[in-house]
C-alpha atoms as a PDB file:
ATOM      1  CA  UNK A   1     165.893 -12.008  50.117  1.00  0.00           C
ATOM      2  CA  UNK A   2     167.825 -14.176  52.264  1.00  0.00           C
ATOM      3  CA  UNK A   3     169.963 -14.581  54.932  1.00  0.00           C
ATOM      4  CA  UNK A   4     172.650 -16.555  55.446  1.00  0.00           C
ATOM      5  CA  UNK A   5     174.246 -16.988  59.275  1.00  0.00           C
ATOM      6  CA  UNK A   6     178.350 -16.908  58.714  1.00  0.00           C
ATOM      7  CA  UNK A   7     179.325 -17.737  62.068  1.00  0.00           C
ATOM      8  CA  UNK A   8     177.455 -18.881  65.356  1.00  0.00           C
ATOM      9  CA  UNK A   9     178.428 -20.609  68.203  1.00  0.00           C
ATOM     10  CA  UNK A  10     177.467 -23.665  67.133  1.00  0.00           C
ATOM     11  CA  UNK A  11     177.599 -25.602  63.788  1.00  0.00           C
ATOM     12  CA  UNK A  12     176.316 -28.998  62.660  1.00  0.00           C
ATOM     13  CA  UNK A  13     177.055 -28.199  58.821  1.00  0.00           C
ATOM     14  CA  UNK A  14     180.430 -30.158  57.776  1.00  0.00           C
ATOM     15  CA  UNK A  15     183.258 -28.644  56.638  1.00  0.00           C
ATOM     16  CA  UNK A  16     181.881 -24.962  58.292  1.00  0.00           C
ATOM     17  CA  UNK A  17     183.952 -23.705  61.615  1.00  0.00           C
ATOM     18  CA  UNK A  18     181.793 -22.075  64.709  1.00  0.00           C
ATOM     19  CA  UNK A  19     183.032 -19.680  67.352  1.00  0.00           C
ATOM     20  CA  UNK A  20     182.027 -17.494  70.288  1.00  0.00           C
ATOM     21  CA  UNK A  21     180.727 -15.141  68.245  1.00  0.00           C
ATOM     22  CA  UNK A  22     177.347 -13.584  65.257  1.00  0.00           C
ATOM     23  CA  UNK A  23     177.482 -13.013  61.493  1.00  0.00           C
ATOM     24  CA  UNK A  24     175.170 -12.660  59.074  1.00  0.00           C
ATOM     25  CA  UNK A  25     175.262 -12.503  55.469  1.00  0.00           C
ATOM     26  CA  UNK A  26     171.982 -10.953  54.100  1.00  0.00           C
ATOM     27  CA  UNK A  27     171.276 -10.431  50.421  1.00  0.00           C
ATOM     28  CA  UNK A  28     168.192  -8.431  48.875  1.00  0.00           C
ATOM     29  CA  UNK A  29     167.256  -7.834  44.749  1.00  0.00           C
ATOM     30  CA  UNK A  30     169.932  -5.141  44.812  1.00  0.00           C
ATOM     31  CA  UNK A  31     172.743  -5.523  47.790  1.00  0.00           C
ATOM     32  CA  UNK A  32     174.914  -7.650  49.681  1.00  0.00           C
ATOM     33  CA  UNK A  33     174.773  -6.966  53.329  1.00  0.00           C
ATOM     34  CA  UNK A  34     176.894  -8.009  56.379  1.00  0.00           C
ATOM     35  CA  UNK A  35     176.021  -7.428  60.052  1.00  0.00           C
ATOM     36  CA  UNK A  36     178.533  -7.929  62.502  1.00  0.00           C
ATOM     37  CA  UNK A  37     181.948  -9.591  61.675  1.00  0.00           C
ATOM     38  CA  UNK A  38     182.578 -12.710  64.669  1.00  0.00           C
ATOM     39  CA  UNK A  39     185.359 -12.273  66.434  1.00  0.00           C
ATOM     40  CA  UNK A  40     188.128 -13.485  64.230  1.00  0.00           C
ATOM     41  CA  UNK A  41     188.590 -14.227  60.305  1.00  0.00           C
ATOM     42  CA  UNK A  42     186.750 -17.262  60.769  1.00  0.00           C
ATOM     43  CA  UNK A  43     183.751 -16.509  58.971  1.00  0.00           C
ATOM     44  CA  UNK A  44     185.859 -15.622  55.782  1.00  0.00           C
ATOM     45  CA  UNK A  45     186.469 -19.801  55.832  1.00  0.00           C
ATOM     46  CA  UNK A  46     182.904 -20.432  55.921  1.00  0.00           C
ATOM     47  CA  UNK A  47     181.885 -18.067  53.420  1.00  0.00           C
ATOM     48  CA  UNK A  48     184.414 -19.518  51.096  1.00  0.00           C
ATOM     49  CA  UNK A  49     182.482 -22.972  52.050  1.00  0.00           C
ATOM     50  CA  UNK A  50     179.178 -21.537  51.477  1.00  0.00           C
ATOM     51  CA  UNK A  51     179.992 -19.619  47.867  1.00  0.00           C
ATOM     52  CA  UNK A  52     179.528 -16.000  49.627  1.00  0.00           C
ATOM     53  CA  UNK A  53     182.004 -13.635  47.682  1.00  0.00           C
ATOM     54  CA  UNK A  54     183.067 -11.192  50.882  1.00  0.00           C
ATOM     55  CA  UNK A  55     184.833  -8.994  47.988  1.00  0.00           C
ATOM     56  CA  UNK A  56     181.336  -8.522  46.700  1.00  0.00           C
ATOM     57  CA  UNK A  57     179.560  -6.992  50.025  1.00  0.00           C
ATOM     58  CA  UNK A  58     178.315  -3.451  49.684  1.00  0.00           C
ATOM     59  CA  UNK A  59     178.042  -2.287  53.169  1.00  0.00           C
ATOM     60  CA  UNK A  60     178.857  -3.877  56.657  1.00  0.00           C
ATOM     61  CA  UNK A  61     176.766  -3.012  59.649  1.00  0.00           C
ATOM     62  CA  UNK A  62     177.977  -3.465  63.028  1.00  0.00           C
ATOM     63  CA  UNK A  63     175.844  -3.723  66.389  1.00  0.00           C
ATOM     64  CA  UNK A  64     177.702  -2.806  68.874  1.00  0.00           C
ATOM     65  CA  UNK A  65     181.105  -2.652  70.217  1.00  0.00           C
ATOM     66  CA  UNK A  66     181.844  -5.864  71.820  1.00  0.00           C
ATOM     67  CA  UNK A  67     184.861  -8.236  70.251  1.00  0.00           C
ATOM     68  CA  UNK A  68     182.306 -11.696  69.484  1.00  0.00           C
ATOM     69  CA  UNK A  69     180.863  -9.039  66.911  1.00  0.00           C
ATOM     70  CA  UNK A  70     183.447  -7.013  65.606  1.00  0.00           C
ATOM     71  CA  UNK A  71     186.925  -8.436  65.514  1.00  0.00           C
ATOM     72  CA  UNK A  72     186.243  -9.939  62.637  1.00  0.00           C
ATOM     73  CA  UNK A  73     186.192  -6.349  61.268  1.00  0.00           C
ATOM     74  CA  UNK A  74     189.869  -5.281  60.038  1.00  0.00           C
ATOM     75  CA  UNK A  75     190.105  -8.983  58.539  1.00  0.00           C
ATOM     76  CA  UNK A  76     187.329  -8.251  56.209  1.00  0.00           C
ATOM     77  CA  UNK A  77     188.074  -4.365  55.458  1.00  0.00           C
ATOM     78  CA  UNK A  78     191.752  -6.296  54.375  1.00  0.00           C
ATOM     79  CA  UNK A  79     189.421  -8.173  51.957  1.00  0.00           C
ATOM     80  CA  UNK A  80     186.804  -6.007  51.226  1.00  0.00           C
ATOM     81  CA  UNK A  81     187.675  -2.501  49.713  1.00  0.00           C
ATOM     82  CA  UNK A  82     184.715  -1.129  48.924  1.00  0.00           C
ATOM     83  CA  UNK A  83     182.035  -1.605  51.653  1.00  0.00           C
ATOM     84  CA  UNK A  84     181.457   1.063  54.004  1.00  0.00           C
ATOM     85  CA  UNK A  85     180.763   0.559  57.617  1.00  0.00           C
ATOM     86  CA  UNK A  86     177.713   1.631  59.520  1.00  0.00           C
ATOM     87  CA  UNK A  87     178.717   2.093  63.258  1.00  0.00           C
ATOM     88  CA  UNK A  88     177.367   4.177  66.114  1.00  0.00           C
ATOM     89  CA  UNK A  89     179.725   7.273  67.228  1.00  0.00           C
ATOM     90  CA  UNK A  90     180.442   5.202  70.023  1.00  0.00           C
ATOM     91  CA  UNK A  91     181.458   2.064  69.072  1.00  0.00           C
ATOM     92  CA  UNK A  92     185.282   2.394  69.584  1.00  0.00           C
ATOM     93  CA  UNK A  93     185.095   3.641  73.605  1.00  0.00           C
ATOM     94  CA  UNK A  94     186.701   1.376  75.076  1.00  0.00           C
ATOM     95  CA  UNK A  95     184.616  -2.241  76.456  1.00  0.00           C
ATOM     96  CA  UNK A  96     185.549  -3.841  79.582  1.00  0.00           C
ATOM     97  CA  UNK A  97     183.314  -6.620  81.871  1.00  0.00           C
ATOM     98  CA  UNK A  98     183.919  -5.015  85.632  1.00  0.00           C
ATOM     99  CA  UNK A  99     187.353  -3.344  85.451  1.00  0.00           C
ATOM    100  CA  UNK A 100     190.221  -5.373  84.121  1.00  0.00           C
ATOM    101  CA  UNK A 101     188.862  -7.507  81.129  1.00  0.00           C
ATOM    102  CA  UNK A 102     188.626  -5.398  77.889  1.00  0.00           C
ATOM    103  CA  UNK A 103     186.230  -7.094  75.220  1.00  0.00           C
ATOM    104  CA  UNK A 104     185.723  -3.864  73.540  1.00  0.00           C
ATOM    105  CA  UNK A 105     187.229  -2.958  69.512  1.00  0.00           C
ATOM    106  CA  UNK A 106     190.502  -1.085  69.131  1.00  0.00           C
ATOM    107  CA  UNK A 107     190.507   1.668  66.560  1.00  0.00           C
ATOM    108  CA  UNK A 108     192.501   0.946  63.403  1.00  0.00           C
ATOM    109  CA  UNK A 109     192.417   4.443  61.512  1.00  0.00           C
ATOM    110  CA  UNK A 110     194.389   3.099  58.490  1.00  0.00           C
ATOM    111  CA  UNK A 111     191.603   0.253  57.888  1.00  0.00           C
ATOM    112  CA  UNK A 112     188.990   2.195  58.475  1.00  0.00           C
ATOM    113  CA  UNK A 113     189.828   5.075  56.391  1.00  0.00           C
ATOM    114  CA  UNK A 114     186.832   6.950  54.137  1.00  0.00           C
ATOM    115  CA  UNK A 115     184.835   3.300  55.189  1.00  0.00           C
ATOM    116  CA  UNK A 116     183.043   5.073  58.430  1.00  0.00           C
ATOM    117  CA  UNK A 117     179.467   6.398  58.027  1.00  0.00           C
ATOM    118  CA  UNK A 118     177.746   7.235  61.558  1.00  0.00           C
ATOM    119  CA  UNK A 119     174.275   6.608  61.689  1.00  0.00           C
ATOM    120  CA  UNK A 120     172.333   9.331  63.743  1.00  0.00           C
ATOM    121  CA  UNK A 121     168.758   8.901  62.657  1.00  0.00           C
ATOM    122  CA  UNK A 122     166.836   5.813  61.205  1.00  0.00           C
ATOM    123  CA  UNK A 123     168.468   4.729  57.598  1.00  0.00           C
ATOM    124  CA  UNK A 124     167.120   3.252  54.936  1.00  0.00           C
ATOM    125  CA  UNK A 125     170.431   1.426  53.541  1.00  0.00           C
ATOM    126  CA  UNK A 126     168.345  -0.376  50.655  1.00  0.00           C
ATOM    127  CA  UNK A 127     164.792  -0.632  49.730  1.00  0.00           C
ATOM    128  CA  UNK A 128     162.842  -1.512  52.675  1.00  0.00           C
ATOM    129  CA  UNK A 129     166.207  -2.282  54.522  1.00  0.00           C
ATOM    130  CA  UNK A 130     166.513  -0.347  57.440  1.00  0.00           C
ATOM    131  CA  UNK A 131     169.113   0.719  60.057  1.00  0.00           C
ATOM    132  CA  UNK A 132     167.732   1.561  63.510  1.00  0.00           C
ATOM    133  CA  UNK A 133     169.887   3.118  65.787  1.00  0.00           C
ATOM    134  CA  UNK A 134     168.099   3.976  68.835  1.00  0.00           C
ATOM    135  CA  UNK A 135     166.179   1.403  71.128  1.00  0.00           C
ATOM    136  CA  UNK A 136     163.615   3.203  72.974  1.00  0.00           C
ATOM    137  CA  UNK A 137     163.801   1.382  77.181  1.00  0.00           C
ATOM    138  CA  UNK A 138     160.120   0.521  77.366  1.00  0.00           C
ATOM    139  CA  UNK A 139     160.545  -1.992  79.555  1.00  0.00           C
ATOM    140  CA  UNK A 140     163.957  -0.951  82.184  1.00  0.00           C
ATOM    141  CA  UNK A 141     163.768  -4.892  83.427  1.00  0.00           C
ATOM    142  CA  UNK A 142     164.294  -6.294  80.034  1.00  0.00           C
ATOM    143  CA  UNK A 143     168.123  -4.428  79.713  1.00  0.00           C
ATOM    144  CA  UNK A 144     171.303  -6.222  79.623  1.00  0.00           C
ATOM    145  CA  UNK A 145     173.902  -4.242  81.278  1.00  0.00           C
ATOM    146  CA  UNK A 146     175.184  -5.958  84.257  1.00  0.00           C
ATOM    147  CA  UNK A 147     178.840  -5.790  84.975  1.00  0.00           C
ATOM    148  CA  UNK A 148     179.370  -4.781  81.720  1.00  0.00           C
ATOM    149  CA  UNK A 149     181.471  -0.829  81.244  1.00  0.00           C
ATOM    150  CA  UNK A 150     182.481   1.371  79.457  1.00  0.00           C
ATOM    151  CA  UNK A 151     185.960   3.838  80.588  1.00  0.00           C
ATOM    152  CA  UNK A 152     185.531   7.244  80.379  1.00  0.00           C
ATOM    153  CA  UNK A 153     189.082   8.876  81.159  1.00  0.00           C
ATOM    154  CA  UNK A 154     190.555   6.932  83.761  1.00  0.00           C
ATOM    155  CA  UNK A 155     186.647   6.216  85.396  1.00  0.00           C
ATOM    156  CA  UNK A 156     184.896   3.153  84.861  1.00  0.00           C
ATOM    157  CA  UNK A 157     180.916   3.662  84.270  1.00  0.00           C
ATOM    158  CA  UNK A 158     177.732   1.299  83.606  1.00  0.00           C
ATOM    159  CA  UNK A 159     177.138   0.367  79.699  1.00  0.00           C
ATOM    160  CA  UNK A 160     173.817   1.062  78.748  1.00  0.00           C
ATOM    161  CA  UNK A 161     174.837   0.622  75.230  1.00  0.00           C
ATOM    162  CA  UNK A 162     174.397   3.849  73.256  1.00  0.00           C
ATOM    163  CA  UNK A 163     176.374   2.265  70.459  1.00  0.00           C
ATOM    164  CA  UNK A 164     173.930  -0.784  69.683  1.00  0.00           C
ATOM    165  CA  UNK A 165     172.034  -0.607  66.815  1.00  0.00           C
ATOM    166  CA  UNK A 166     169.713  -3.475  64.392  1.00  0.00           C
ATOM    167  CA  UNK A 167     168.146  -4.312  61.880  1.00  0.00           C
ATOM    168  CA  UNK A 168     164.387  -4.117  60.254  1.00  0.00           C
ATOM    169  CA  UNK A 169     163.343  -5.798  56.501  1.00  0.00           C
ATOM    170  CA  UNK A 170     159.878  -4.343  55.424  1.00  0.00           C
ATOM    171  CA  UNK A 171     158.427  -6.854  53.109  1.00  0.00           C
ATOM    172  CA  UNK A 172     154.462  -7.921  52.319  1.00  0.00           C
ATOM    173  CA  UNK A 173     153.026  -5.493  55.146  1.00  0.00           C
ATOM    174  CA  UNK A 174     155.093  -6.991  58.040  1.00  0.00           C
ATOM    175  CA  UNK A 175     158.855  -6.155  59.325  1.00  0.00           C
ATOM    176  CA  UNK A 176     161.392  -8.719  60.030  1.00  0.00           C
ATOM    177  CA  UNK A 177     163.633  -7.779  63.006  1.00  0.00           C
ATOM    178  CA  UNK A 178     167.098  -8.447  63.095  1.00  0.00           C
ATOM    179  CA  UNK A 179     169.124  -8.260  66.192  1.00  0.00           C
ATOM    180  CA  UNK A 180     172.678  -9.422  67.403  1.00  0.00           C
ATOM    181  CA  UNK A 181     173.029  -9.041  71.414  1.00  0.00           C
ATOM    182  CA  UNK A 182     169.752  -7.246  72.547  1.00  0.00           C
ATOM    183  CA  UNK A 183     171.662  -5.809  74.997  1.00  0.00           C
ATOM    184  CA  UNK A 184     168.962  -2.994  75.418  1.00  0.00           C
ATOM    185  CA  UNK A 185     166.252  -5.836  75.557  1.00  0.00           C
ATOM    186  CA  UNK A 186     164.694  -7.154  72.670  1.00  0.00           C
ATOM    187  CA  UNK A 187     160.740  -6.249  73.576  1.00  0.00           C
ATOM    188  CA  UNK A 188     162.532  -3.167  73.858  1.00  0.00           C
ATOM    189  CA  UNK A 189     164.161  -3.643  70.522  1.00  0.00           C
ATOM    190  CA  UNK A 190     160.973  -5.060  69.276  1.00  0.00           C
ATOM    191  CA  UNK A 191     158.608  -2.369  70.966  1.00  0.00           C
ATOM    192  CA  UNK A 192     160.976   0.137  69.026  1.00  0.00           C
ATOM    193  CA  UNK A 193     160.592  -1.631  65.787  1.00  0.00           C
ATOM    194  CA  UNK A 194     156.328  -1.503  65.798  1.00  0.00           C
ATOM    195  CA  UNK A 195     156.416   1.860  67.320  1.00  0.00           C
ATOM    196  CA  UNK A 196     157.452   3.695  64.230  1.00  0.00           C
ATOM    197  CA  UNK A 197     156.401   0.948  61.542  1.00  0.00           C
ATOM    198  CA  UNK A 198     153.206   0.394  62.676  1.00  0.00           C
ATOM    199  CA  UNK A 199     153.167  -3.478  61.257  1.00  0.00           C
ATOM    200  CA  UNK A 200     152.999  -6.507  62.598  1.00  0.00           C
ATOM    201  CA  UNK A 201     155.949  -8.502  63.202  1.00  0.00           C
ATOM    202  CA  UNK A 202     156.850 -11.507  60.806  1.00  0.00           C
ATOM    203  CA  UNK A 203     160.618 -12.866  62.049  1.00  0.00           C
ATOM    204  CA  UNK A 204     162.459 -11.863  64.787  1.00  0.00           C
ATOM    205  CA  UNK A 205     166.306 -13.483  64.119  1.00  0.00           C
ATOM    206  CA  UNK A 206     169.268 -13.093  66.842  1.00  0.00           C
ATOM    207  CA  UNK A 207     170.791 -13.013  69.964  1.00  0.00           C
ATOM    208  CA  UNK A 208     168.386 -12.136  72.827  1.00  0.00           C
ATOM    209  CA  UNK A 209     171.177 -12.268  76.025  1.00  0.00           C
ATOM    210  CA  UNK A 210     168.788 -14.645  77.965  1.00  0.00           C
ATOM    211  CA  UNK A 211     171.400 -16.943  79.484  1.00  0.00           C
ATOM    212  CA  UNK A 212     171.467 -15.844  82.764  1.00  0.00           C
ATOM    213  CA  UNK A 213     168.157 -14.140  82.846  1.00  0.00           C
ATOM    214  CA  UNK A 214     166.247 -15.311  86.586  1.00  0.00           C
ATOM    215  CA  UNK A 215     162.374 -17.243  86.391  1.00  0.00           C
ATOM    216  CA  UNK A 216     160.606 -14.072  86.366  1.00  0.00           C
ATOM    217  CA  UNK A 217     162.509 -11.711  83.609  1.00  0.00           C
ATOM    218  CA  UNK A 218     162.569 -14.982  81.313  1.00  0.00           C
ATOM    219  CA  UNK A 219     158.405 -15.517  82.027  1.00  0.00           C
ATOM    220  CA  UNK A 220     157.902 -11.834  81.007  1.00  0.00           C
ATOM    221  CA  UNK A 221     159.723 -12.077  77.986  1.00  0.00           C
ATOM    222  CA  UNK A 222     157.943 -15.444  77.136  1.00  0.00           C
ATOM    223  CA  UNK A 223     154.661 -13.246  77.970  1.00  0.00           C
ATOM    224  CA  UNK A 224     155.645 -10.280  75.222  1.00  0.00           C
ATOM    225  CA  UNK A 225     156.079 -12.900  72.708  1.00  0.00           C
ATOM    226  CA  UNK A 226     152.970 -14.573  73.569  1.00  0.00           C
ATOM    227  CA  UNK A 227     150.910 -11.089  72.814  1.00  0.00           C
ATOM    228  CA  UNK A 228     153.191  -9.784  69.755  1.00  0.00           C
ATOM    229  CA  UNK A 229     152.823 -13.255  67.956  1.00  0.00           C
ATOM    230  CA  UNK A 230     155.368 -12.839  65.491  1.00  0.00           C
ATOM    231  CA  UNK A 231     155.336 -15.400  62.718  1.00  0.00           C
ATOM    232  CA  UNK A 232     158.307 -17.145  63.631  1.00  0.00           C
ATOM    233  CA  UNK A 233     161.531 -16.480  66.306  1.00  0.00           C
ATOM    234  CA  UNK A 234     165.370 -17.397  65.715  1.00  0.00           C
ATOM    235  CA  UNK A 235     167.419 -17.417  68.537  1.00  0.00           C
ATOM    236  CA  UNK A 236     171.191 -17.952  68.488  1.00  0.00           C
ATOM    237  CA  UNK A 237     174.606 -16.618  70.347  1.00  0.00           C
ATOM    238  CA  UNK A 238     173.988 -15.424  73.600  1.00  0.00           C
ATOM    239  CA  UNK A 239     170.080 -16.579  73.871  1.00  0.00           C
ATOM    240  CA  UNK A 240     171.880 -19.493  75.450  1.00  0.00           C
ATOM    241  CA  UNK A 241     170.995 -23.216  74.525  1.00  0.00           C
ATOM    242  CA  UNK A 242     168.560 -23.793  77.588  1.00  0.00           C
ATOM    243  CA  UNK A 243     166.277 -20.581  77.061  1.00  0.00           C
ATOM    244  CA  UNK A 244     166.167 -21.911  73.593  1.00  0.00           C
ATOM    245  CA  UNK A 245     164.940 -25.364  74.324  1.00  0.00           C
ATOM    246  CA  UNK A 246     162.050 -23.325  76.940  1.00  0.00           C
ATOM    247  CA  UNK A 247     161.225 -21.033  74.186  1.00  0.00           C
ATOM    248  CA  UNK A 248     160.359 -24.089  71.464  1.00  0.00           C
ATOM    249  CA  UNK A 249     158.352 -25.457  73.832  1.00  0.00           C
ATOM    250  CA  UNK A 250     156.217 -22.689  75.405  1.00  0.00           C
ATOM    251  CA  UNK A 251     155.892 -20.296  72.476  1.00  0.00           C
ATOM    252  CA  UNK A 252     152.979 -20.946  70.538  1.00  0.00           C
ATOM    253  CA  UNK A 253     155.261 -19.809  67.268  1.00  0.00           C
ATOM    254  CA  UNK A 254     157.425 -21.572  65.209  1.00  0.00           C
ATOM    255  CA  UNK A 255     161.208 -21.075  67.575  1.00  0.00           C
ATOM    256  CA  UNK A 256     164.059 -22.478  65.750  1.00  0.00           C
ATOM    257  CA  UNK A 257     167.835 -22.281  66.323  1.00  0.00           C
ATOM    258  CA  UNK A 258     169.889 -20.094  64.135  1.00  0.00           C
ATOM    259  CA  UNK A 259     173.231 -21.988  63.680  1.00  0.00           C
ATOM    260  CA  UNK A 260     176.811 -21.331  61.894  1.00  0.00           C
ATOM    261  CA  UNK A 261     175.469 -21.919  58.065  1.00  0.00           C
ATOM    262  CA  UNK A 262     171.510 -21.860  58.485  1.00  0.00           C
ATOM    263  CA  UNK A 263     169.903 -19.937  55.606  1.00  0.00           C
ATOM    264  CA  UNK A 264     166.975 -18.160  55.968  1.00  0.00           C
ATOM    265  CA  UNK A 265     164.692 -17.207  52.735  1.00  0.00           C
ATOM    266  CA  UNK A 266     162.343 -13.933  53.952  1.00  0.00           C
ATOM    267  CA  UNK A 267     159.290 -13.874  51.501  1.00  0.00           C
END
């Protein structure tokens, strides 16, 4: 199984093109698997680069509603005419940081067409591949919501979310968590994960919104990881490039970054 990252924010592959923005490309023994689209076309170039077929995907997962990881979306289903999207209900309402600047994802009903399938409960998309689209809040500090909303008629309320959804791969008596924005915290996201497998955690890959996280959120975060010990930790996007350098050298794990182009091989 493997996993392929289609478009990062940064890229030090030749010939590949980065952008604000999370893809991945993930492959098992029997499907072809994309989680969140960018926020343009772009990754279509890379792909091309990389030998990734986008005709061939089976099924496209998004993680939640925000344009960095969906407006890549109606640029692949013009591509793509057979995969069928896995969204929360609540996706499409409409995105906005404070009150004037949407960064949410317009509804296209033509494109989407017969390609929508809402995911309610945990799903099990292939074997040992599994959708989960509820984070439990375990820990409130560790949640990502600030000046970020949501409109609700003509009213503007906090986003805490309800549409974000990730990623677990069972393999060898361990899970392997896959995450895009963590925008519901990702012990949280993590916490969720071991609560209902019961296994001990073998990669955690994604975007864990650290940026502008203060001294004492990061050093409980750093703490969580410290006591989980997962076997390795890939941080990307909107970890931010400074949390990522603090990471590598505090975590006693192996932290790498996750770059446009980086292939991971999950044994």
């Amino acid at each position: 199984m493997r996993v392929v990252t289609l478009i990062e924010n940064l890229v030090y592959k030749q010939g590949l093109v980065a952008e604000h923005g999370l893809a991945f490309y993930i492959e098992t023994g029997n499907k072809k698997i994309f989680f969140d689209t960018g926020q343009s076309g772009l990754f279509m170039q890379n792909a091309k680069k990389l030998d990734i077929n986008i005709e061939d995907i089976d099924t496209l997962l998004l993680s939640h509603g925000h344009y960095d990881h969906t407006g890549g979306l109606y640029p692949f289903l013009g591509k793509n005419t057979k995969a069928k999207v896995y969204v929360k209900k609540d996706i499409f309402v409409p995105k906005y940081h404070g009150h004037n600047h949407f960064i949410g994802t317009p509804r296209n009903e033509i494109l989407l067409k017969k390609r929508l399938i809402y995911v309610e409960s945990i799903t099990e998309i292939d074997e040992d591949v599994f959708i989960i689209p509820e984070t439990k809040i375990f820990n409130p500090t560790d949640t990502h919501f600030k000046g970020l909303t949501i409109k609700q008629g003509s009213e503007f309320i906090p986003d805490e979310f309800a549409d974000e959804l990730f990623l677990v791969i069972k393999q060898n008596e361990q899970i392997n968590i896959i995450t895009a924005c963590s925008h519901r915290g990702i012990t949280n996201i993590c916490d969720t994960a071991t609560d209902y497998f019961r296994l001990p955690v073998g990669m955690i890959l994604g975007g864990f919104h650290l940026k502008e996280s203060t001294i004492e959120e990061y050093a409980e975060i750093k703490q969580y990881f410290h006591n989980l010990q997962p076997k390795s930790i890939g941080v990307c996007h909107c970890t931010g490039i400074e949390k990522f350098m603090e990471m590598r050298r505090e975590q006693d794990t192996n932290v790498f970054y996750n770059y446009t182009g980086n292939e991971i091989v999950i044994r």
